[in-house]
N, C-alpha and C. Protein backbone atom coordinates (compact mmCIF):
# COMPACT_ATOMS: atom_id res chain seq x y z
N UNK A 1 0.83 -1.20 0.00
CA UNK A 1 0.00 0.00 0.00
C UNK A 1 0.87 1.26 0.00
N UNK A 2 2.04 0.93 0.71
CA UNK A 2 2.81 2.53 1.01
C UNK A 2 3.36 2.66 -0.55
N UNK A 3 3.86 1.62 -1.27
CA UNK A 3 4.20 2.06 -2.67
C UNK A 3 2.93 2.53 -3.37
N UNK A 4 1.69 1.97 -3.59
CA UNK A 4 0.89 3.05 -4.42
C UNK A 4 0.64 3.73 -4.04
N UNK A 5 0.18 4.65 -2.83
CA UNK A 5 0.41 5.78 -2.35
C UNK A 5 1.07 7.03 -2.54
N UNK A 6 2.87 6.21 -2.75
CA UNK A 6 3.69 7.23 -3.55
C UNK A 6 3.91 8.34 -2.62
N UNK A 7 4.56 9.67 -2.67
CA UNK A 7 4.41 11.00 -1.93
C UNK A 7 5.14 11.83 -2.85
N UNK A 8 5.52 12.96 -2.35
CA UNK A 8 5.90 14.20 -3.24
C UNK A 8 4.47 14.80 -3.92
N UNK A 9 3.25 14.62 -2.67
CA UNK A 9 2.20 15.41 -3.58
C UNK A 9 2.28 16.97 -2.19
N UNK A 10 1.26 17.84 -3.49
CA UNK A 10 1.65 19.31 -3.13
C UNK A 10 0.72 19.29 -2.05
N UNK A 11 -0.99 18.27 -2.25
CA UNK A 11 -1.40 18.59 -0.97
C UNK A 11 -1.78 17.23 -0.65
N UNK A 12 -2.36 17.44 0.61
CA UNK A 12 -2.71 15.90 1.53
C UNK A 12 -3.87 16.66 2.36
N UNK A 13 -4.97 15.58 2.37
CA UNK A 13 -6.23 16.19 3.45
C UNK A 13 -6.73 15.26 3.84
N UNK A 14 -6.75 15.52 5.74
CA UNK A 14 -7.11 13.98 6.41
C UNK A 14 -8.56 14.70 7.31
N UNK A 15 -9.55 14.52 6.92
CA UNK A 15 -10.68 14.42 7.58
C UNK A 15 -11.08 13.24 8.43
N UNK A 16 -9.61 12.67 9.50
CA UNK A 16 -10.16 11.86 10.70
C UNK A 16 -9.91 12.57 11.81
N UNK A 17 -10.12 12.18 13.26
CA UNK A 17 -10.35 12.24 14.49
C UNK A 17 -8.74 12.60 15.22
N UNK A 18 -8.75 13.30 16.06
CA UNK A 18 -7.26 14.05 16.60
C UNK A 18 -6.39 13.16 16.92
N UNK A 19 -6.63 12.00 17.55
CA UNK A 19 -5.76 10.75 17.78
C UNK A 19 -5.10 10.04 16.38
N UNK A 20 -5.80 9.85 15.17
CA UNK A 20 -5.47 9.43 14.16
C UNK A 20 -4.38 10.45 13.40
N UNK A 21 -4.67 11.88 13.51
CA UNK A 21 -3.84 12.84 12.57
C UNK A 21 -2.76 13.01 13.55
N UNK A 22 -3.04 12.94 14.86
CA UNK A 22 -1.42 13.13 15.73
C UNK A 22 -0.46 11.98 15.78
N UNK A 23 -1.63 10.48 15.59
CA UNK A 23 -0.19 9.56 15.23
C UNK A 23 0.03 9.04 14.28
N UNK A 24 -0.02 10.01 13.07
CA UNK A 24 -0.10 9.79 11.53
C UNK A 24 0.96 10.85 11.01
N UNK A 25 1.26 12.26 12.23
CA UNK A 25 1.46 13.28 11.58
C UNK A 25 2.88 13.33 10.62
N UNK A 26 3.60 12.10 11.30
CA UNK A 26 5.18 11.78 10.36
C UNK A 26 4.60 11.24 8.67
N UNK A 27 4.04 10.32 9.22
CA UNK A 27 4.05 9.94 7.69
C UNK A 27 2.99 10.69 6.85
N UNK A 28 1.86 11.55 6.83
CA UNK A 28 1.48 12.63 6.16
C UNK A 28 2.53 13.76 5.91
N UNK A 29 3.49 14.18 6.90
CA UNK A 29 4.43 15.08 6.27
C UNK A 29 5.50 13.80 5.45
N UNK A 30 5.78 12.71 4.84
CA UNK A 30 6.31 12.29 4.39
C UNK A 30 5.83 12.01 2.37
N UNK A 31 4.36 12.36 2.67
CA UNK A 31 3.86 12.37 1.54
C UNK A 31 3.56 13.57 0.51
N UNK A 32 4.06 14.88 1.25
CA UNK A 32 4.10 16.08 1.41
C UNK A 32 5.44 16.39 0.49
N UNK A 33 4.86 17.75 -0.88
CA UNK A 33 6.58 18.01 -1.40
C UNK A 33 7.07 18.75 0.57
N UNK A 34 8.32 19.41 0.02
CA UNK A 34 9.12 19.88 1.00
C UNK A 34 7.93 21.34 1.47
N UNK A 35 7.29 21.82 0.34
CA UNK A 35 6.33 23.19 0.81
C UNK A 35 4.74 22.41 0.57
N UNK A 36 4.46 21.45 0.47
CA UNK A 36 3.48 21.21 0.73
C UNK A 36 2.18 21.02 1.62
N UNK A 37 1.44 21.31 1.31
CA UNK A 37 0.11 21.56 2.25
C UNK A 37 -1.02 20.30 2.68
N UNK A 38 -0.76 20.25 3.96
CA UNK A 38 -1.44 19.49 4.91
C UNK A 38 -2.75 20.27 5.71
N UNK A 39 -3.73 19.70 4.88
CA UNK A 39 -5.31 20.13 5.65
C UNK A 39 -5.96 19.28 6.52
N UNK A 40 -6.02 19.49 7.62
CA UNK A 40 -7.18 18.53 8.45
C UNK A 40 -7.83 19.31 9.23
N UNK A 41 -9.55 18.14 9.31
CA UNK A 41 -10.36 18.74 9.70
C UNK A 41 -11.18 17.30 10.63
N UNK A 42 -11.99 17.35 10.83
CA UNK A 42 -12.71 16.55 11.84
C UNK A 42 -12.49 16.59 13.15
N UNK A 43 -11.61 17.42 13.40
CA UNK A 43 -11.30 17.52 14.56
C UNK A 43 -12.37 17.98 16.39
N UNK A 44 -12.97 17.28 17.18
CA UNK A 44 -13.64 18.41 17.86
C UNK A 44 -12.94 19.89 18.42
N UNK A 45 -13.67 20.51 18.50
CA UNK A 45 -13.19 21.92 19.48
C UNK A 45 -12.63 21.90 20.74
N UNK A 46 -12.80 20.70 21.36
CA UNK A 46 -12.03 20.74 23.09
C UNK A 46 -10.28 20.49 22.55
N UNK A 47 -10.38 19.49 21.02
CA UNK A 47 -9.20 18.68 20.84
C UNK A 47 -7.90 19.75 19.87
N UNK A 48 -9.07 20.85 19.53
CA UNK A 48 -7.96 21.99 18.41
C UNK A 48 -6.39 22.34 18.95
N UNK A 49 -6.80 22.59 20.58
CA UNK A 49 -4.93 23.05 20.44
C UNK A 49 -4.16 22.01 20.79
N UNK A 50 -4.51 21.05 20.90
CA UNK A 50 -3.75 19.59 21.10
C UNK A 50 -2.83 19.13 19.98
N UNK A 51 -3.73 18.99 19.22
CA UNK A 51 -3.86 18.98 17.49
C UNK A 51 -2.78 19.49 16.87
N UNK A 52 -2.90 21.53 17.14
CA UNK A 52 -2.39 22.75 16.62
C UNK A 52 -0.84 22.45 16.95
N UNK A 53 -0.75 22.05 18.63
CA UNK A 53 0.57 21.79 19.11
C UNK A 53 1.18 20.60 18.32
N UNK A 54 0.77 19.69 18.76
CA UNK A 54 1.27 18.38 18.13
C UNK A 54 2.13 18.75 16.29
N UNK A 55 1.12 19.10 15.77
CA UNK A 55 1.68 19.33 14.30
C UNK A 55 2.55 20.52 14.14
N UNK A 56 2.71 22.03 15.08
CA UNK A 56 3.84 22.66 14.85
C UNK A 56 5.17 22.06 15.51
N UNK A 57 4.83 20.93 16.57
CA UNK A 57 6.01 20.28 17.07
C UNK A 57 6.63 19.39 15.84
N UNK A 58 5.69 18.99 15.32
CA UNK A 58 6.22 18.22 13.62
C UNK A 58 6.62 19.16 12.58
N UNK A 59 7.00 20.24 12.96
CA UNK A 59 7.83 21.31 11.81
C UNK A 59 6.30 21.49 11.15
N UNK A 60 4.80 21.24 10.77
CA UNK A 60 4.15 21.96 10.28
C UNK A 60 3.78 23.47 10.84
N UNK A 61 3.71 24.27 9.73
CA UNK A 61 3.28 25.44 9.80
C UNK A 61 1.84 25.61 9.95
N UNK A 62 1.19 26.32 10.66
CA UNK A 62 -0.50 26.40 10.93
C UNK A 62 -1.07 28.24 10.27
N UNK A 63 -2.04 27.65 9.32
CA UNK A 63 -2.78 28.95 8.54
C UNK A 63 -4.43 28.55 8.91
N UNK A 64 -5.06 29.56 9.51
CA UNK A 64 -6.38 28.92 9.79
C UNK A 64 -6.96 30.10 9.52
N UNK A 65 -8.63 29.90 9.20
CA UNK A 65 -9.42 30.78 8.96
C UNK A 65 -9.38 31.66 8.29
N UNK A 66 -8.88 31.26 6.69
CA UNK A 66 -8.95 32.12 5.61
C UNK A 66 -10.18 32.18 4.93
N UNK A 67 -10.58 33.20 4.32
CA UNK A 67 -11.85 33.32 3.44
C UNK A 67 -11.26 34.01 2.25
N UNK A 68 -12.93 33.98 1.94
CA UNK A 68 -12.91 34.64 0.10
C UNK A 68 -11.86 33.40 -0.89
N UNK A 69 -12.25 32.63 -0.53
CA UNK A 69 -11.02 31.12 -1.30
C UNK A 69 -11.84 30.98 -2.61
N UNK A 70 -13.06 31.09 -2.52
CA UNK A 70 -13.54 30.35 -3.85
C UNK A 70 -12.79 30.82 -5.30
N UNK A 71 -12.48 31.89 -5.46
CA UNK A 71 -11.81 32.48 -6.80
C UNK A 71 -10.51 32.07 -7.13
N UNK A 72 -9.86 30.97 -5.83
CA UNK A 72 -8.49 30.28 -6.32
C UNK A 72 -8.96 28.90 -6.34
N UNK A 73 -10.03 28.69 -6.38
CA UNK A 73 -10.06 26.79 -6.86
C UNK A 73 -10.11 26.45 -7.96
N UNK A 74 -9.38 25.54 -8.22
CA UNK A 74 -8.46 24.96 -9.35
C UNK A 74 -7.55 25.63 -9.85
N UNK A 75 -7.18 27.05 -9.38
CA UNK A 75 -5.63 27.56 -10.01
C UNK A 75 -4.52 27.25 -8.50
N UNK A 76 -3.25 27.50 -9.67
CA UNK A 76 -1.80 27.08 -9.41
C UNK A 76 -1.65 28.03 -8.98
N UNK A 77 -0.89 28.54 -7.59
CA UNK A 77 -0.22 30.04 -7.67
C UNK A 77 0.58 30.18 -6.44
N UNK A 78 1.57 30.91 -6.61
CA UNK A 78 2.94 30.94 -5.09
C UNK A 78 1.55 31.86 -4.22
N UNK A 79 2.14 31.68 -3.07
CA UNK A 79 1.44 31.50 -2.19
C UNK A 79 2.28 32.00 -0.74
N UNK A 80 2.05 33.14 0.16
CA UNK A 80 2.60 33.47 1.01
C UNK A 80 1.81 34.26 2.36
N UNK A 81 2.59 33.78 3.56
CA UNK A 81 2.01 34.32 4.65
C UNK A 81 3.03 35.04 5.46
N UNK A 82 2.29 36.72 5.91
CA UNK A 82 3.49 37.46 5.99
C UNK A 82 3.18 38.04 8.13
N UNK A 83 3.88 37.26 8.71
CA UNK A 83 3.52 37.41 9.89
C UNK A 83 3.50 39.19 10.50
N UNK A 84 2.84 39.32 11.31
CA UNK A 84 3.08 40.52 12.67
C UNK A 84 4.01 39.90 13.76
N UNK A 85 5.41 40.70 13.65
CA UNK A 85 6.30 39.74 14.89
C UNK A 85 5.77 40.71 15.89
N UNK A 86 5.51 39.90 17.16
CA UNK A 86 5.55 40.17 18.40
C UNK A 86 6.31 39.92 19.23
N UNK A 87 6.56 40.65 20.23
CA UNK A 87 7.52 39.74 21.39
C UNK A 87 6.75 38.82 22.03
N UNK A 88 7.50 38.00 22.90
CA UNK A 88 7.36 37.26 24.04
C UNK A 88 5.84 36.46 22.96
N UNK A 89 5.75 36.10 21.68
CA UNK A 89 4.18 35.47 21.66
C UNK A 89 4.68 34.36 20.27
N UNK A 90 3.69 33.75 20.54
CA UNK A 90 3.62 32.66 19.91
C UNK A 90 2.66 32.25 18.73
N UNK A 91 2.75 33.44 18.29
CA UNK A 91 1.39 33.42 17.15
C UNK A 91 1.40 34.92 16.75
N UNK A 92 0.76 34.88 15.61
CA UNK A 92 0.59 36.09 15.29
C UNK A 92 -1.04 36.26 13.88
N UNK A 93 -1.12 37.62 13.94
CA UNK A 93 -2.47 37.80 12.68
C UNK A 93 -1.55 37.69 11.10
N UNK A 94 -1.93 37.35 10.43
CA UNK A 94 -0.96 37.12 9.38
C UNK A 94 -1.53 37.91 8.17
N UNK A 95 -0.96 38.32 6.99
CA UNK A 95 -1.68 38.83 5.71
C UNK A 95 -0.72 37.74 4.73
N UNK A 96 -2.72 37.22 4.46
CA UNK A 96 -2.34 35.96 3.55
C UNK A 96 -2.06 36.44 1.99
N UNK A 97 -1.27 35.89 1.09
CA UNK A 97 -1.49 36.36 -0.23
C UNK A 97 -1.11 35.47 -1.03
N UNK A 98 -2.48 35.19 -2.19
CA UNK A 98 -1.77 34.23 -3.30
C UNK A 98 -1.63 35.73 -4.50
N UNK A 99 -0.33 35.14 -4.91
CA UNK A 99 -0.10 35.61 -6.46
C UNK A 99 -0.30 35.12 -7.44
N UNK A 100 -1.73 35.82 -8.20
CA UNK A 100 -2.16 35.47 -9.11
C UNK A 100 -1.54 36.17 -10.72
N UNK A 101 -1.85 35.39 -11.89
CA UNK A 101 -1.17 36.21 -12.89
C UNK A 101 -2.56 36.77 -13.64
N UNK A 102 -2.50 37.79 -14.34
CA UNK A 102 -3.98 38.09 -14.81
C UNK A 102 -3.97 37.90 -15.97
């Protein structure tokens, strides 16, 4: 199974339960290019920062609660998130931006 599977894809999306994506989270980043994007969801609300932690301890990066998406589905495009540094914090509001070509 792990050979048809394959990896080096750009994205991966696991709609199971917080126990399954936290002891999965190596080998989903293994199927992942090097900038590739890992979506999960099913998660409950008591279990989100469990979750949030677990996967930035796995070198993933966390982007949540973007809108206005519908006008990039099905296009290709670089893609960047440009933090607010703060001191002493561990998070920040970000300005998301895809570059589109017109």
């Amino acid at each position: 199974l792990k050979a048809e599977i394959g990896g080096g894809y750009d994205m991966v999306v696991a709609n199971i339960v917080a126990d399954v994506i936290m002891g999965m989270q190596d080998i989903l980043k293994s199927k992942l290019k090097r900038e590739g994007t890992l979506i999960v969801s099913g998660i409950i609300a008591p279990r989100a920062d469990e979750v949030q932690a677990s996967l930035l301890g796995a070198g993933f990066v966390n982007t949540e609660n973007l809108c206005n998406l519908a006008s990039l589905v099905g296009k290709t495009f670089p893609y960047a998130t440009l933090p607010l540094r703060f001191k002493n914090a561990d998070g920040s509001p970000v300005r998301a931006v895809a570059m589109l070509e017109d």
